[in-house]
Protein backbone atom coordinates (compact mmCIF):
# COMPACT_ATOMS: atom_id res chain seq x y z
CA UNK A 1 -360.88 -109.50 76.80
CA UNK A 2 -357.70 -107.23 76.28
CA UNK A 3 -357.03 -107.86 80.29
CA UNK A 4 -357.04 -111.41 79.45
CA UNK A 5 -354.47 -111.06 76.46
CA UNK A 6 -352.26 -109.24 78.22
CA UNK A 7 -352.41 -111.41 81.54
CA UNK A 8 -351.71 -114.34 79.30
CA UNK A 9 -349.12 -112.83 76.89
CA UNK A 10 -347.39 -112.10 80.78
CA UNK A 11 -347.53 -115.66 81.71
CA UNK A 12 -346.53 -117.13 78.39
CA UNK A 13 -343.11 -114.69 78.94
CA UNK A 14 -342.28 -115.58 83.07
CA UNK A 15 -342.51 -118.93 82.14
CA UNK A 16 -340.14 -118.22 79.31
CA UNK A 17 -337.91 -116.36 81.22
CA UNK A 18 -337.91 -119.09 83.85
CA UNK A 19 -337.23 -121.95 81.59
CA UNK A 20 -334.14 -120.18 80.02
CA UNK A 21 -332.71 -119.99 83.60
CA UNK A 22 -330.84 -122.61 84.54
CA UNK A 23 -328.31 -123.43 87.14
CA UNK A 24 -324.83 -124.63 86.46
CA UNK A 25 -322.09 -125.94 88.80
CA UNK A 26 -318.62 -123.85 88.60
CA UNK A 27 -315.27 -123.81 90.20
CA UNK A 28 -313.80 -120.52 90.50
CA UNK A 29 -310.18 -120.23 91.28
CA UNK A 30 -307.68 -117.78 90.50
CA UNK A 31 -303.95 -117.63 88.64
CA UNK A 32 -302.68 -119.28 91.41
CA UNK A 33 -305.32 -122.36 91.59
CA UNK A 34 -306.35 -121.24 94.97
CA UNK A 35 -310.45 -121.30 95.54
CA UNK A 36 -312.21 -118.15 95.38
CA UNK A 37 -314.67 -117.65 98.26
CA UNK A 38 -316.93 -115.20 97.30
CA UNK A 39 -318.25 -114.37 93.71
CA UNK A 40 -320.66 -111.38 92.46
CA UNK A 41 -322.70 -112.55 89.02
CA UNK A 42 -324.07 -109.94 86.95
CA UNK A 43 -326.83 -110.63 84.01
CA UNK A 44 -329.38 -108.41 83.11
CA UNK A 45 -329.56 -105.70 85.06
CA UNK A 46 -329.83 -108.04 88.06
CA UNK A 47 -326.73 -108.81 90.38
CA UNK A 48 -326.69 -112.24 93.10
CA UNK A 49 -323.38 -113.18 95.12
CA UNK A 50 -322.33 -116.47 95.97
CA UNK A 51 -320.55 -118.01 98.52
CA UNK A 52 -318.04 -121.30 96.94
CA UNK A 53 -317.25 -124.29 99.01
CA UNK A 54 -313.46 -125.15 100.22
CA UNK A 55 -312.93 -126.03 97.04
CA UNK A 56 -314.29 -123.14 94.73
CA UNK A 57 -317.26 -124.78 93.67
CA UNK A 58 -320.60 -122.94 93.71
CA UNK A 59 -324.18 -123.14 91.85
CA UNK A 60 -325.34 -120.21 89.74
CA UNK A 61 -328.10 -119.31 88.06
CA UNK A 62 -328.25 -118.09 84.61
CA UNK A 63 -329.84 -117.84 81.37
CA UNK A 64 -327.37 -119.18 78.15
CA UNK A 65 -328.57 -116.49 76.18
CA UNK A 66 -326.99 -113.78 78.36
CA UNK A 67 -323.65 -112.47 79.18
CA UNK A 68 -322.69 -112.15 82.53
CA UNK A 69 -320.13 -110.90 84.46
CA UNK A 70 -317.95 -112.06 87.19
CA UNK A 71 -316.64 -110.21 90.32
CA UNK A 72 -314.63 -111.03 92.99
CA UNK A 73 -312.58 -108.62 95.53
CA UNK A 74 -309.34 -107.99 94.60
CA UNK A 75 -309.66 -109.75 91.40
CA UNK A 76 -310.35 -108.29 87.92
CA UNK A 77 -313.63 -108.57 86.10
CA UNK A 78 -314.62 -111.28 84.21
CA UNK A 79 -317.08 -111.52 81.27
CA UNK A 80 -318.06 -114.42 79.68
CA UNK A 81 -320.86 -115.90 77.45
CA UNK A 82 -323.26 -117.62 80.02
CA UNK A 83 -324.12 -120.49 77.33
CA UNK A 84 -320.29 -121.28 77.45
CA UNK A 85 -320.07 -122.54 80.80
CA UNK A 86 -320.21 -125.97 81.35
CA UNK A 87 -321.30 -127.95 84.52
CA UNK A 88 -318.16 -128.64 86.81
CA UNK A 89 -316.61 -126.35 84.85
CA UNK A 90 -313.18 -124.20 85.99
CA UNK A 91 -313.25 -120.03 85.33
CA UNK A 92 -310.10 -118.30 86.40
CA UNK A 93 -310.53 -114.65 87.76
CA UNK A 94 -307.32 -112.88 87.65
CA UNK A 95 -305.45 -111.31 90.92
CA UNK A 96 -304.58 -108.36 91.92
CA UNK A 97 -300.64 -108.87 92.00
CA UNK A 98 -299.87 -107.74 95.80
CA UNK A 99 -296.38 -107.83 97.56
CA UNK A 100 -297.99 -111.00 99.53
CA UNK A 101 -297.55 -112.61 96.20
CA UNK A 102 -293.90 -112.67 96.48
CA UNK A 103 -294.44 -115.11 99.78
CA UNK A 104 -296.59 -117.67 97.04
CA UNK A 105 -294.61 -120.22 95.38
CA UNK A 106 -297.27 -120.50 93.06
CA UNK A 107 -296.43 -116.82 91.86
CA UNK A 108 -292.67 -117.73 90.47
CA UNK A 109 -294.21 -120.85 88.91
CA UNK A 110 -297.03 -118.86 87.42
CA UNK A 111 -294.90 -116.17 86.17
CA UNK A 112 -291.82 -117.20 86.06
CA UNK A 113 -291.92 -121.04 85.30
CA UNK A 114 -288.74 -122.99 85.06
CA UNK A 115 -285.98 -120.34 84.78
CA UNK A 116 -287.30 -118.04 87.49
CA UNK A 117 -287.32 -120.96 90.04
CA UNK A 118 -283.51 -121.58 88.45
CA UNK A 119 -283.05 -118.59 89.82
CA UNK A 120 -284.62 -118.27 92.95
CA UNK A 121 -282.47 -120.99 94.19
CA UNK A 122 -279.56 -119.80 92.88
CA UNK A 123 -280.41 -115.84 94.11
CA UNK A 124 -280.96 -117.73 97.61
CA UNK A 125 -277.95 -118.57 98.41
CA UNK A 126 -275.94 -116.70 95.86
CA UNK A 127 -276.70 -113.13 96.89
CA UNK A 128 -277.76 -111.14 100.16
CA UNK A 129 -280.83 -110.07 99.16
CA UNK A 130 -282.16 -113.86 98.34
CA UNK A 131 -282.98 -114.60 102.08
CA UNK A 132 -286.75 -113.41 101.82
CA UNK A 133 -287.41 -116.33 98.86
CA UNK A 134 -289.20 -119.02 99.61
CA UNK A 135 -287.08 -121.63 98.61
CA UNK A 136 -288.29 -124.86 100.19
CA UNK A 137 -291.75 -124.60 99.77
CA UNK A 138 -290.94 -123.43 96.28
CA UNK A 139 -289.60 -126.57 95.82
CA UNK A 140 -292.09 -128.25 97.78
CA UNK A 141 -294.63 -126.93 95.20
CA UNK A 142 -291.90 -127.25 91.94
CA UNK A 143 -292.26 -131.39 92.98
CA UNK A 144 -295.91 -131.25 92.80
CA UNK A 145 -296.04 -129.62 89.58
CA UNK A 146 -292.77 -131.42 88.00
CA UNK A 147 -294.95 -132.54 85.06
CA UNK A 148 -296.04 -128.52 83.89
CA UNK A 149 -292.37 -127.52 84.82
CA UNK A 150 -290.99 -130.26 82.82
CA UNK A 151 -292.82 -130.05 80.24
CA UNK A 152 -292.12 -126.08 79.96
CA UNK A 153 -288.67 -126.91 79.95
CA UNK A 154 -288.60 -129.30 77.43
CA UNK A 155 -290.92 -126.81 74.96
CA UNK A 156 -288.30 -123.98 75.17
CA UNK A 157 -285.38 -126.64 74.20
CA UNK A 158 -287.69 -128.24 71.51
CA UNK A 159 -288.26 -131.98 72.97
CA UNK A 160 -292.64 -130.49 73.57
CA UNK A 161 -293.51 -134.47 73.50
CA UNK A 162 -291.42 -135.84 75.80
CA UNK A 163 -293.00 -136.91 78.73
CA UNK A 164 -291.29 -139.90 81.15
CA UNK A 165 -292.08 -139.30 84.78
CA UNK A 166 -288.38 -140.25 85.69
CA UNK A 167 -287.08 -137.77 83.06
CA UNK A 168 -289.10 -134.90 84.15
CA UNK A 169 -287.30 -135.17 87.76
CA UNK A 170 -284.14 -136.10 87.07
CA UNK A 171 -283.10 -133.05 85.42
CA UNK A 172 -285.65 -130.60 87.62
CA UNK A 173 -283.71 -132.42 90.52
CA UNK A 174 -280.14 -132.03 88.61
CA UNK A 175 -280.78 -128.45 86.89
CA UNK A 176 -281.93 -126.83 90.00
CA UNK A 177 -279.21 -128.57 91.95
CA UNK A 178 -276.45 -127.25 90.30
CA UNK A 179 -278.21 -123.87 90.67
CA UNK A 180 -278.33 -124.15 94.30
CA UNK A 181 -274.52 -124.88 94.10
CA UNK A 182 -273.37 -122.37 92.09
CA UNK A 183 -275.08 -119.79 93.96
CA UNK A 184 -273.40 -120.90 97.80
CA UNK A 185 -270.05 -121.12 95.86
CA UNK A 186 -271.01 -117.62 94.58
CA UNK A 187 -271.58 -116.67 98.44
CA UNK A 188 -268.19 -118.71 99.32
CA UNK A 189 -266.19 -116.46 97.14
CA UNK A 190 -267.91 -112.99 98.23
CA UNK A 191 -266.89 -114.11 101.36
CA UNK A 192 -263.64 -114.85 101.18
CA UNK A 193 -262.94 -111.60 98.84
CA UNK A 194 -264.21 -109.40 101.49
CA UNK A 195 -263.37 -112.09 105.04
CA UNK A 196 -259.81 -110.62 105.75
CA UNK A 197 -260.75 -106.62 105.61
CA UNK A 198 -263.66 -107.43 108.26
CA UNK A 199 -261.53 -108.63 110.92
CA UNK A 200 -260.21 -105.38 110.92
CA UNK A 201 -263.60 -103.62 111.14
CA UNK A 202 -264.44 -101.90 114.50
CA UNK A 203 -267.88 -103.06 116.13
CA UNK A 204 -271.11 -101.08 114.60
CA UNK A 205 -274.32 -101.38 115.15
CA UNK A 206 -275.02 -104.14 113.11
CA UNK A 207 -271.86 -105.63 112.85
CA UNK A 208 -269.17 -107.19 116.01
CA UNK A 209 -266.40 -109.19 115.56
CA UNK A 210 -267.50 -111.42 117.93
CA UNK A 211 -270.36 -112.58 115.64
CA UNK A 212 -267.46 -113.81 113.46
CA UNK A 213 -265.01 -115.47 115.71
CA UNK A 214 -268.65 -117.44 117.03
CA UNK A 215 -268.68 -118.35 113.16
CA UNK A 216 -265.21 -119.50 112.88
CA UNK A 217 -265.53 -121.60 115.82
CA UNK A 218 -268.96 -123.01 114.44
CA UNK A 219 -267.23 -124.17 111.41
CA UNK A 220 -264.40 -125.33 113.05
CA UNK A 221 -266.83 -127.46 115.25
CA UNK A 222 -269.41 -129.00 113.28
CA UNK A 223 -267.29 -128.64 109.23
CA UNK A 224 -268.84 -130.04 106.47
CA UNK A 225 -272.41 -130.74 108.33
CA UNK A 226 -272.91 -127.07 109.03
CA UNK A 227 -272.91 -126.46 105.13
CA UNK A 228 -274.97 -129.67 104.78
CA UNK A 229 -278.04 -128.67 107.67
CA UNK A 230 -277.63 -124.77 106.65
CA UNK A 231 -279.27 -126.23 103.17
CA UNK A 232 -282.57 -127.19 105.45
CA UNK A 233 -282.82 -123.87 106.82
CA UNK A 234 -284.59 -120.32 105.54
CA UNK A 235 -282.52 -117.43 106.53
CA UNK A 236 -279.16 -119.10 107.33
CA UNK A 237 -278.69 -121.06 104.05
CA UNK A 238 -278.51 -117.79 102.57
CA UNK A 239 -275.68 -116.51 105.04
CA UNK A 240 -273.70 -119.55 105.70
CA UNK A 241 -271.69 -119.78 102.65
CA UNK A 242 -270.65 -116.17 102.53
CA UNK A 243 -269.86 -116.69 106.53
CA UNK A 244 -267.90 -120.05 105.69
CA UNK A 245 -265.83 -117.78 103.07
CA UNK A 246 -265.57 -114.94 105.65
CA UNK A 247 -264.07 -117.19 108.04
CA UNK A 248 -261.80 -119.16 105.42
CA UNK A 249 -263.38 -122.37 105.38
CA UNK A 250 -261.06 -125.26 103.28
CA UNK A 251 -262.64 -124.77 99.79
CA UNK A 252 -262.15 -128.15 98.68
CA UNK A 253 -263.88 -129.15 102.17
CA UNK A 254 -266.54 -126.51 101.68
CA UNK A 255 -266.77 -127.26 97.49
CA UNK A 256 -267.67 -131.30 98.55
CA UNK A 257 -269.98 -130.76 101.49
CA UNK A 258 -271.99 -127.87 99.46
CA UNK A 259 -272.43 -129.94 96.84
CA UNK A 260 -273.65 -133.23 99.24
CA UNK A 261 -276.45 -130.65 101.21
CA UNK A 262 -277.78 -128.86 98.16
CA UNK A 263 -278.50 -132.35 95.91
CA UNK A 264 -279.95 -133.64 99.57
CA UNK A 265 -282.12 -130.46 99.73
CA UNK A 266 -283.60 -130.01 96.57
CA UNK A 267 -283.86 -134.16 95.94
CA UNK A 268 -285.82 -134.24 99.49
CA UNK A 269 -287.85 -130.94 99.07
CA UNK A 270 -289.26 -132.30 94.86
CA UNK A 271 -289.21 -136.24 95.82
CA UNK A 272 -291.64 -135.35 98.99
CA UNK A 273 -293.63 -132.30 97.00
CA UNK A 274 -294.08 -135.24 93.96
CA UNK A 275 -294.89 -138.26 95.41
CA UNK A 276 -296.59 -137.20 98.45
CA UNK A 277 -299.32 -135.08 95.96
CA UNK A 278 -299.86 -138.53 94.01
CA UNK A 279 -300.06 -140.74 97.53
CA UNK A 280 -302.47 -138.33 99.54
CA UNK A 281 -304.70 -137.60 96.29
CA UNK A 282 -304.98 -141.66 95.55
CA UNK A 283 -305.69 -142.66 99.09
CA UNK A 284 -307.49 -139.70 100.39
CA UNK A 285 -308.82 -137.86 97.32
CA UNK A 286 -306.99 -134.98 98.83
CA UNK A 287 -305.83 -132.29 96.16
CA UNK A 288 -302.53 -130.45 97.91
CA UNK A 289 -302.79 -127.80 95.37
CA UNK A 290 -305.99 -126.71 96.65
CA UNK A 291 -304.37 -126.35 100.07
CA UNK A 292 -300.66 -124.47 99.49
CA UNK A 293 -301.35 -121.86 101.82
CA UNK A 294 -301.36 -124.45 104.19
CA UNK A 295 -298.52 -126.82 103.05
CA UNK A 296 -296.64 -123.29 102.92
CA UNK A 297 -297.22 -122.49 106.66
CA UNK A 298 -296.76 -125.84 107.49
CA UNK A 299 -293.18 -125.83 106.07
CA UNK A 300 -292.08 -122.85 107.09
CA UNK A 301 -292.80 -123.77 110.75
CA UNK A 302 -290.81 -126.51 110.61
CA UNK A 303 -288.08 -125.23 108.85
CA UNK A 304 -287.72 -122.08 110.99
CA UNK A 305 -288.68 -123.44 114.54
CA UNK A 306 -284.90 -125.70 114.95
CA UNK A 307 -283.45 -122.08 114.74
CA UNK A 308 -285.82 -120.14 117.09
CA UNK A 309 -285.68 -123.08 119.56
CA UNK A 310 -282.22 -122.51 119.56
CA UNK A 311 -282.43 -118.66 119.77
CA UNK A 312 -284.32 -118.53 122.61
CA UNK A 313 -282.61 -121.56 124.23
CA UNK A 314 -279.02 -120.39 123.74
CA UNK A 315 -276.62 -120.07 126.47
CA UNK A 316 -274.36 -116.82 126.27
CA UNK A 317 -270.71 -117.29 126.23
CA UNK A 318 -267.75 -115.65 125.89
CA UNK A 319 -266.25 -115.19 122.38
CA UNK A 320 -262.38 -115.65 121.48
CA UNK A 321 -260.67 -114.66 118.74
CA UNK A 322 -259.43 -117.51 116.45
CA UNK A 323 -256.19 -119.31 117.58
CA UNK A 324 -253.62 -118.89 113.94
């Protein structure tokens, strides 16, 4: 009789135990709104790991009574109430910052938001060190998130509720345009200050004078234009403005054709990161920020491959110095 009690008393609590489980649909991303692949859930004494989809999502199992606790490598720990999470539901593990992160766009807008990207531009082109930013597909990602950027903005200046898709990138568009050209005028002038005393330099290393007579004759060739295309590409947009002040470029020609190639360049790069997330999402239920990695690489190889192209098809000549 007691064997029977006890047999059934073990029954009645499995079945318990099994009807408090239940399973519950979850994205996981991280800071950065990039999927998480692989997830660790911890309840109980008992551990399972999980493998999401493309897009994050993955089924658990869990009992609402519980507290569990997410893991993920190179992410912190997360612990949440179990009977909290909600079917379709987003949780956000935390990464590890690493010096990757400085490659993400997402990581200036995360951290940063408005002012840092302000900056980025402006550092780009304004000071030597700016040539490792990412500054188109920063912008690239700065159109697709106009609205939270925007809307930032307008919190810090007090306007919270204003929200007119035309506003929002008209001044992202104007603000971080006149960034981009006060930083190259910023590069003009360092330039120019320190131009004259380098044709004097003898040839080092890393420097020859023949890399600046090649300059002067650039400029002199292709003018305005090469201030204009420098805009489209990493690396050299943060070079050519000191070079066209090294090499004592007109500054009223310089001043009007900087100003023409950064509004094309950040207009193009926030117009085609905006519009292009709203088109590809409506037609093809395609989400680009759950792809940046991708949109990233994608840009970068286009940007970058007009100049190794013409690296590597380059004919040698001669340099001269500059007829006065």
């Amino acid at each position: 009789m007691l064997k029977r009690l006890i047999f059934l008393l073990l029954t009645v609590l499995t079945v318990s135990v099994a009807m408090a489980q239940q399973q519950i649909r979850i994205q996981c991303t991280n800071q950065y709104e990039m999927p998480v692949s692989k997830i660790t859930v911890s309840a109980g004494g008992q551990t399972a790991d999980y493998t999401t989809d493309i897009k994050g999502f993955t089924t658990i199992t869990v009992n609402p009574a519980e507290t569990i606790t997410i893991t993920s490598p190179y992410h912190d720990v997360l612990t949440v109430p179990a009977g909290t999470l909600k079917n379709d539901g987003v949780i956000t593990l935390h990464k590890s910052f690493t010096w990757k992160d400085l490659l993400n766009p997402m990581f200036y807008i995360v951290y940063g938001g408005f002012f840092l990207l302000l900056f980025i531009v402006f550092a780009e082109t304004g000071l030597f060190v700016g040539f490792f930013l990412p500054g188109d597909s920063l912008l690239f990602v700065a159109g697709i998130y106009s609205a939270n950027l925007a809307n930032d903005l307008f919190k810090k200046i007090g306007m919270g509720g204003v929200r007119y898709e035309a506003l929002d990138l008209f001044v992202l568009v104007a603000l971080i345009s006149l960034a981009g050209i006060l930083g190259n005028t910023i590069g003009y002038w360092t330039g120019k200050k320190i131009g004259p005393t380098m044709f004097h330099w003898r040839d080092r290393f890393l420097f020859k004078k023949k890399y600046l007579y090649d300059a002067h004759e650039f400029y002199e060739k292709h003018g305005g234009g090469a201030i204009v295309f420098a805009r489209f590409l990493p690396i050299i947009r943060t070079f050519a403005p000191i070079v066209a002040g090294i090499v004592d470029m007109d500054k009223k020609k310089f001043s009007i054709f900087n100003m023409i190639g950064c509004v094309a360049w950040v207009f193009s790069m926030i117009i085609a990161g905006h519009f292009l997330q709203k088109w590809i999402f409506t037609q093809f239920n395609f989400d680009l920020k759950k792809h940046l990695e991708l949109i990233v690489l994608g840009i970068v190889i286009v940007t970058t491959a007009p100049v190794l192209i013409k690296l590597l098809s380059g004919k040698k000549k001669v340099s001269q110095p500059p007829i006065k």
